[in-house]
C-alpha atoms as a PDB file:
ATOM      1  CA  UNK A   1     100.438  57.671  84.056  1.00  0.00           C
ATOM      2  CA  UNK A   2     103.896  58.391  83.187  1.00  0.00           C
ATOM      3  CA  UNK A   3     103.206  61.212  81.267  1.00  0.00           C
ATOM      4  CA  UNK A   4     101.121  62.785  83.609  1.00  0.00           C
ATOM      5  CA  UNK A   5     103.997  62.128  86.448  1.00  0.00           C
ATOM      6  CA  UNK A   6     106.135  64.065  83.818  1.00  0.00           C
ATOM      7  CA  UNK A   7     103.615  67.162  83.456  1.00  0.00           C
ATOM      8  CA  UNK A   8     103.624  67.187  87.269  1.00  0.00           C
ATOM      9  CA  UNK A   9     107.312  67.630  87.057  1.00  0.00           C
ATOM     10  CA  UNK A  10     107.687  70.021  84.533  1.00  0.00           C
ATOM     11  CA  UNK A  11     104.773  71.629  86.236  1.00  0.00           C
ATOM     12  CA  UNK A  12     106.498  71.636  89.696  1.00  0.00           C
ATOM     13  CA  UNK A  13     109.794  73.346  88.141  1.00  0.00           C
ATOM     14  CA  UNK A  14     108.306  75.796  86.559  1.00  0.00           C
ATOM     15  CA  UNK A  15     106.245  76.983  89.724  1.00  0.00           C
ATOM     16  CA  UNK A  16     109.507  76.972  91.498  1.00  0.00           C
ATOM     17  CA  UNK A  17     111.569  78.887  88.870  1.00  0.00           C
ATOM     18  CA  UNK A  18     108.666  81.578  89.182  1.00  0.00           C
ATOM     19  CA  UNK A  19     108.678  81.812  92.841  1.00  0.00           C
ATOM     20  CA  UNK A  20     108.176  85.211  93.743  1.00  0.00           C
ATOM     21  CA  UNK A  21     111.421  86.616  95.373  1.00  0.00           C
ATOM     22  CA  UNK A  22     111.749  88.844  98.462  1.00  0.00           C
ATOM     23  CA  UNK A  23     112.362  92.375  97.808  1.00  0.00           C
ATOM     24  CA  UNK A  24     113.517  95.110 100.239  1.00  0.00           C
ATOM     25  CA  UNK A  25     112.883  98.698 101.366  1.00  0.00           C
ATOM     26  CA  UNK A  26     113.981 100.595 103.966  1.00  0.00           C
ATOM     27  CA  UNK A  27     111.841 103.423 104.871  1.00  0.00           C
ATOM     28  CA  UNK A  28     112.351 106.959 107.176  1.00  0.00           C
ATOM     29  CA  UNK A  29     109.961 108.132 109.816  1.00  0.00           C
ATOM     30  CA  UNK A  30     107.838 111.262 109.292  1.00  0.00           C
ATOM     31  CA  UNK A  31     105.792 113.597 111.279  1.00  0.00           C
ATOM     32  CA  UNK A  32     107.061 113.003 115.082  1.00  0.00           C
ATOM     33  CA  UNK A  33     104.772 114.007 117.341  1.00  0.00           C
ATOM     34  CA  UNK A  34     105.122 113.996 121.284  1.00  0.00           C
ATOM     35  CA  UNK A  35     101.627 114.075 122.852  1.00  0.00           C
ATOM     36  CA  UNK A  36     101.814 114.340 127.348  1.00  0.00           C
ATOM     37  CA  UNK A  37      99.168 114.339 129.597  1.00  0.00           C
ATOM     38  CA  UNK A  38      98.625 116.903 132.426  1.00  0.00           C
ATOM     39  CA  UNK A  39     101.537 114.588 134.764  1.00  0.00           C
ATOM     40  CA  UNK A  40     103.920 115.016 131.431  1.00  0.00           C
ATOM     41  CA  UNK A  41     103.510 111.219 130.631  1.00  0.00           C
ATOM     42  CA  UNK A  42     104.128 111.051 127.394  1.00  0.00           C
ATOM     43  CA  UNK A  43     103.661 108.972 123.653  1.00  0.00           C
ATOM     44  CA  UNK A  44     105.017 109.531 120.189  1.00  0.00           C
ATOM     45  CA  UNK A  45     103.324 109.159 117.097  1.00  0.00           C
ATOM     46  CA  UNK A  46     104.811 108.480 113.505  1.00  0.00           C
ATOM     47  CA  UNK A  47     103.968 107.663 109.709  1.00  0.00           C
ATOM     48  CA  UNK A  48     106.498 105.942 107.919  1.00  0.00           C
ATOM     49  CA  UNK A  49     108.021 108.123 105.040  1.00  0.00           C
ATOM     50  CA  UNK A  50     107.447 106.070 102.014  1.00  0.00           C
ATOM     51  CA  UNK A  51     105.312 102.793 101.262  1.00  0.00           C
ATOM     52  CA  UNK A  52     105.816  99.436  99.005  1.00  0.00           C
ATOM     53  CA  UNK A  53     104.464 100.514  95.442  1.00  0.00           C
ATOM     54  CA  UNK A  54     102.927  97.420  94.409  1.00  0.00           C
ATOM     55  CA  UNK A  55      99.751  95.531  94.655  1.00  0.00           C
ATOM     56  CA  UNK A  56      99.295  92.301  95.991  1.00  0.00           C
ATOM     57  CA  UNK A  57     102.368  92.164  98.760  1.00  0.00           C
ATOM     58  CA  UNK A  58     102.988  89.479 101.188  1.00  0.00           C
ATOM     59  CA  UNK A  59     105.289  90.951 104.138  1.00  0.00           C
ATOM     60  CA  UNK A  60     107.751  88.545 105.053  1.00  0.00           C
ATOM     61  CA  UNK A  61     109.477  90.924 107.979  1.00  0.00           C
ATOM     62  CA  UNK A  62     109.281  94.575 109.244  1.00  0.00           C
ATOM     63  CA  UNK A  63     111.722  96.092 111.655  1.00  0.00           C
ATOM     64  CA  UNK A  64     111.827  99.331 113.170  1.00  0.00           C
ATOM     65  CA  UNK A  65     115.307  99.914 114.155  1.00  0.00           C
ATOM     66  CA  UNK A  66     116.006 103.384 116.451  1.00  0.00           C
ATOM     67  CA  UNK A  67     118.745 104.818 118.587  1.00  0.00           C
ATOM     68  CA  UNK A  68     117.864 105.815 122.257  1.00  0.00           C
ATOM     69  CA  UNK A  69     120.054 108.392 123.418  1.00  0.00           C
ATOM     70  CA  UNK A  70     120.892 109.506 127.224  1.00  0.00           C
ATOM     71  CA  UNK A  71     123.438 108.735 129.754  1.00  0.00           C
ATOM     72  CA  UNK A  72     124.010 105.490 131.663  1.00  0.00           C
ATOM     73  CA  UNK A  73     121.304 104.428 134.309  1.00  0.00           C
ATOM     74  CA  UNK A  74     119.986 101.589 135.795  1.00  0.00           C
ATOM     75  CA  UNK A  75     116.274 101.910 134.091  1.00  0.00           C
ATOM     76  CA  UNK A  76     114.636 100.203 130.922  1.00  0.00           C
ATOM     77  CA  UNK A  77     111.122 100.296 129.518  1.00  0.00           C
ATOM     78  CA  UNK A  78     109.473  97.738 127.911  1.00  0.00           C
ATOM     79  CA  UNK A  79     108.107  99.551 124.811  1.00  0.00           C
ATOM     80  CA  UNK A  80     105.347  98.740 122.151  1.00  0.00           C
ATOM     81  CA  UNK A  81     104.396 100.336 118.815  1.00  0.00           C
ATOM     82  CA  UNK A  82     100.741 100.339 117.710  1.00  0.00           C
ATOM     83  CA  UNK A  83      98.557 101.291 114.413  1.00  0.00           C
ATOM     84  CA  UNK A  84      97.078 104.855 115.049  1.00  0.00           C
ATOM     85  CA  UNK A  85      93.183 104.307 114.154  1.00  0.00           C
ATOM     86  CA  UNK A  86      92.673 107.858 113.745  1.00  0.00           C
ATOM     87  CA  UNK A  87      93.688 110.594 111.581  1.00  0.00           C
ATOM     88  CA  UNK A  88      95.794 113.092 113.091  1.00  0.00           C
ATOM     89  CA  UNK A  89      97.935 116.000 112.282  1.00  0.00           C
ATOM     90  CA  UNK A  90     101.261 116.685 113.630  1.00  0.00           C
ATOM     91  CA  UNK A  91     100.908 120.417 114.649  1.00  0.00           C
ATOM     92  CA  UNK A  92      97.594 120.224 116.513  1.00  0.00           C
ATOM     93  CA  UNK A  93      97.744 116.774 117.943  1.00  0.00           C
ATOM     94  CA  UNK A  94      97.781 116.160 121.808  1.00  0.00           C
ATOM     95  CA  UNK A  95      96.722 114.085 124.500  1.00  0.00           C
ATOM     96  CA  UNK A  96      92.743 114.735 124.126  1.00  0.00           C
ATOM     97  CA  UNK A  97      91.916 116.603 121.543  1.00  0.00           C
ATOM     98  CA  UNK A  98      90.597 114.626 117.848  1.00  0.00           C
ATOM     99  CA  UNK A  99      90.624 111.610 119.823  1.00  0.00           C
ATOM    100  CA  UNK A 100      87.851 109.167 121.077  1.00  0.00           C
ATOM    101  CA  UNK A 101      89.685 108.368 124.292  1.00  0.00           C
ATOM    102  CA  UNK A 102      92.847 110.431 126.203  1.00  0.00           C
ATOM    103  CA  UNK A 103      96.557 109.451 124.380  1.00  0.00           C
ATOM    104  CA  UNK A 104      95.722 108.742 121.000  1.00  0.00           C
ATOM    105  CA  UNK A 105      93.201 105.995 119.430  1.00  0.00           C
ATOM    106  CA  UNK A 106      95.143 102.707 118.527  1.00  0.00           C
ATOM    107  CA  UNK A 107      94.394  98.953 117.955  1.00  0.00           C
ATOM    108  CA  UNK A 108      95.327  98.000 121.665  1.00  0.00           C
ATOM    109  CA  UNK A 109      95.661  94.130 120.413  1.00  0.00           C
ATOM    110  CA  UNK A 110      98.034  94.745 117.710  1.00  0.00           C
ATOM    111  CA  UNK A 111     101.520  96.071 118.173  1.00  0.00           C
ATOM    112  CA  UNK A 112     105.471  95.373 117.813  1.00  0.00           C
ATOM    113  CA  UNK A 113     107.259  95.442 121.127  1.00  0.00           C
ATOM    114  CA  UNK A 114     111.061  95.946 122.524  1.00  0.00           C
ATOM    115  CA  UNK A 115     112.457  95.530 125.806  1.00  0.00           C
ATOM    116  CA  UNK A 116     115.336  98.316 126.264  1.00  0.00           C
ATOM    117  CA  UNK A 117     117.296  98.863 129.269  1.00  0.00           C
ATOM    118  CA  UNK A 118     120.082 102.363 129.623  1.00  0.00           C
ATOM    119  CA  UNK A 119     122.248  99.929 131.507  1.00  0.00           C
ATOM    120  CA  UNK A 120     125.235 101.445 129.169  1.00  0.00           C
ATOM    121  CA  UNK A 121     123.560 104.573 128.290  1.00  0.00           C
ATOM    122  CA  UNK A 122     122.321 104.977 124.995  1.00  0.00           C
ATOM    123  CA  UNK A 123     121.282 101.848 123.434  1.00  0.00           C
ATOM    124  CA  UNK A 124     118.769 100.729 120.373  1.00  0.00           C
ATOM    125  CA  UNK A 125     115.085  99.540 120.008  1.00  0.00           C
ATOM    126  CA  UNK A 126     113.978  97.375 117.438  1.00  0.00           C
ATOM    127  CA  UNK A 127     110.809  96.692 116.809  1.00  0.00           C
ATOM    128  CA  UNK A 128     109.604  94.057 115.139  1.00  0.00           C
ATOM    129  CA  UNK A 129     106.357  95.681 113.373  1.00  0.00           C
ATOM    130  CA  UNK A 130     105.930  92.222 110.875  1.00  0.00           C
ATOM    131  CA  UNK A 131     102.105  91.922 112.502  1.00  0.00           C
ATOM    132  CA  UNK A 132     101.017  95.240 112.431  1.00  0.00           C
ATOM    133  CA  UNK A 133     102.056  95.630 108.878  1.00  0.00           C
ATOM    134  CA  UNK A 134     100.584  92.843 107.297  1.00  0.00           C
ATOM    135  CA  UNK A 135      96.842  93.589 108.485  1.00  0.00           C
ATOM    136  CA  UNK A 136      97.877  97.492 107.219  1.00  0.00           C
ATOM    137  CA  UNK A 137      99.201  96.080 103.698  1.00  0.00           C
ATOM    138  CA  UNK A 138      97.765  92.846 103.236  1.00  0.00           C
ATOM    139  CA  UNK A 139      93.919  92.881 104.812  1.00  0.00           C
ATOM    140  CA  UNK A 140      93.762  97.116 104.377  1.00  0.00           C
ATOM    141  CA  UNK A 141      93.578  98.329 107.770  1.00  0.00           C
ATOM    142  CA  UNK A 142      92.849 101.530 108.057  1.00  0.00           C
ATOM    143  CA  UNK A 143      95.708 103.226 109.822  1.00  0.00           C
ATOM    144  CA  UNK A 144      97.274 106.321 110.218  1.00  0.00           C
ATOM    145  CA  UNK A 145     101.104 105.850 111.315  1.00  0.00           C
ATOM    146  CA  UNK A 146     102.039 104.555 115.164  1.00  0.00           C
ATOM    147  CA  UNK A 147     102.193 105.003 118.302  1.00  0.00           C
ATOM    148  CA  UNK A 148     104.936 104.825 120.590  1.00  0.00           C
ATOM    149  CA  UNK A 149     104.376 104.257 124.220  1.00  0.00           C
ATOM    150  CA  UNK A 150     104.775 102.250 126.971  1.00  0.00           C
ATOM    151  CA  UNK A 151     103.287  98.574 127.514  1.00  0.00           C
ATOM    152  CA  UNK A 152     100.136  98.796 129.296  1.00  0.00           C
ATOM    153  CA  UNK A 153     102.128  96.519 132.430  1.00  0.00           C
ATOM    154  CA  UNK A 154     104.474  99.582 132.732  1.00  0.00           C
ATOM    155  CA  UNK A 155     102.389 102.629 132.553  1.00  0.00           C
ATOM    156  CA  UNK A 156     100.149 104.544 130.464  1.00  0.00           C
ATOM    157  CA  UNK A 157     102.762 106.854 128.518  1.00  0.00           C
ATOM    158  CA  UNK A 158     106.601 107.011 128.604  1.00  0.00           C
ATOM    159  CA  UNK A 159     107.767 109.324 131.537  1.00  0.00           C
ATOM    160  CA  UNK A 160     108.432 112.674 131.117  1.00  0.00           C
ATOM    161  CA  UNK A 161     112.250 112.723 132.711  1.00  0.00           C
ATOM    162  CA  UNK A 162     112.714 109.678 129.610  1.00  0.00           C
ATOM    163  CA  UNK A 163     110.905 111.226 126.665  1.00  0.00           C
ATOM    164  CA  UNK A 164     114.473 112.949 125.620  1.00  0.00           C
ATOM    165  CA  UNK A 165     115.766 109.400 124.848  1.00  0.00           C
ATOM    166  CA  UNK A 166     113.210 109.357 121.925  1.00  0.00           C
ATOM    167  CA  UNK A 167     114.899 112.500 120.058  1.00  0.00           C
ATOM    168  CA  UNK A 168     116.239 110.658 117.733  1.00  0.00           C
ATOM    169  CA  UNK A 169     112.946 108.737 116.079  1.00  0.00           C
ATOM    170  CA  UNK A 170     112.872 111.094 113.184  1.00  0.00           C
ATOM    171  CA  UNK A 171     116.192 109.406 112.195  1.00  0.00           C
ATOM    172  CA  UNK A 172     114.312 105.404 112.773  1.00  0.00           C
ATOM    173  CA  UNK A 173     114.150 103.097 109.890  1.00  0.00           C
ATOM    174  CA  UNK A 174     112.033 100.601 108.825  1.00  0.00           C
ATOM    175  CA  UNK A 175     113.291  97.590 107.052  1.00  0.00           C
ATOM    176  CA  UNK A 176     110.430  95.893 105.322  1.00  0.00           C
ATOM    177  CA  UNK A 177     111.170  92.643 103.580  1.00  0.00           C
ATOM    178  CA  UNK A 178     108.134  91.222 101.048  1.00  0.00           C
ATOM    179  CA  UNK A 179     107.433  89.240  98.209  1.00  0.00           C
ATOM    180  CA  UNK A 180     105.006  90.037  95.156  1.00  0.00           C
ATOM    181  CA  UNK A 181     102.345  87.754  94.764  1.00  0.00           C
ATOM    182  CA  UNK A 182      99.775  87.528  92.013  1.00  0.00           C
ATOM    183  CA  UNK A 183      96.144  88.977  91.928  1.00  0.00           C
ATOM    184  CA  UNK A 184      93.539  86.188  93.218  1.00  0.00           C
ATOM    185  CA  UNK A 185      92.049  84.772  90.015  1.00  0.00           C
ATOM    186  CA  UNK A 186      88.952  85.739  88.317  1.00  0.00           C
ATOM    187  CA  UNK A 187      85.977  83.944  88.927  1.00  0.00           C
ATOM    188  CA  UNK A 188      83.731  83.782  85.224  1.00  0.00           C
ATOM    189  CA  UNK A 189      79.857  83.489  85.866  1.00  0.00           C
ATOM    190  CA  UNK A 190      78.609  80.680  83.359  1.00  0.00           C
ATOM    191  CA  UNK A 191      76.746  82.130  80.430  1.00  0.00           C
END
């Protein structure tokens, strides 16, 4: 018993001297696109420029940190962020066209949000986009970039008097904290 209390030990230090450790990336944003309706209502797609290079990730955190510009008012926006479930390319993409429904095809369900107000002018949104990239990394979601647009509480699309405040997302980063993990092990048929 005392030896296999000992094994358990040695065993237990060892897994945590091997723990996998966090790394970091910070990534740009590609490919800005503004898409409007016939009213000017507005959303913003986005890749990110860059991805982890590994296999077999775990994402511990994702933020999408951008400044809003624009002078001081008393407005704000509650914002979200969503996968883009269809390919799309940034010079001939608009508010209908290559898409199954009007203002882009996105996983509705699955998003990062921020709550911004212009109370001082121009301010920050972060978005905390942990969720969305997990099921894109970790359980392969097919996705191509984000969109940026208004929750659905709000509005259908930012307005077109506020899209300016959104001129600087080409300059947005992406902080993306995650661990490497190791490949699931192989299961041997018996023989």
């Amino acid at each position: 018993m005392r030896a296999l209390s000992i094994l358990t030990g040695a065993l237990a230090g060892f897994i945590v001297a091997h723990a996998a450790v966090a790394d970091e990336i910070t990534l740009g944003v590609k490919d800005v696109a503004t898409i409007t309706d016939e009213n000017g209502v507005g959303r913003m797609l986005f890749r990110l420029d860059g991805s982890i290079e590994a296999s077999h990730v775990a994402i511990e955190r994702a933020i999408l940190d951008v400044s809003l510009t624009g002078e001081s008012e008393n407005r704000g926006f509650r914002l979200q962020i969503h996968p883009v479930t269809r390919e799309w390319n940034r010079a001939s993409v608009d508010w209908t066209s290559g898409w199954t429904r009007p203002g882009g095809d996105f996983e509705d369900d699955l998003y990062g949000r921020a709550q911004v107000h212009f109370g001082q002018g121009a301010t920050r949104g972060t978005f905390d986009l942990t969720t969305a990239l997990k099921e894109v990394v970790e359980a392969g979601m097919e996705a191509d970039g984000f969109i940026l647009t208004l929750s659905p509480v709000e509005g259908h699309g930012i307005p077109a008097d506020a899209l300016g405040r959104f001129a600087d997302l080409e300059d947005a980063t992406v902080k993306i904290r995650y661990k490497r993990i190791p490949p699931p092990p192989t299961v041997r048929g018996r023989g």
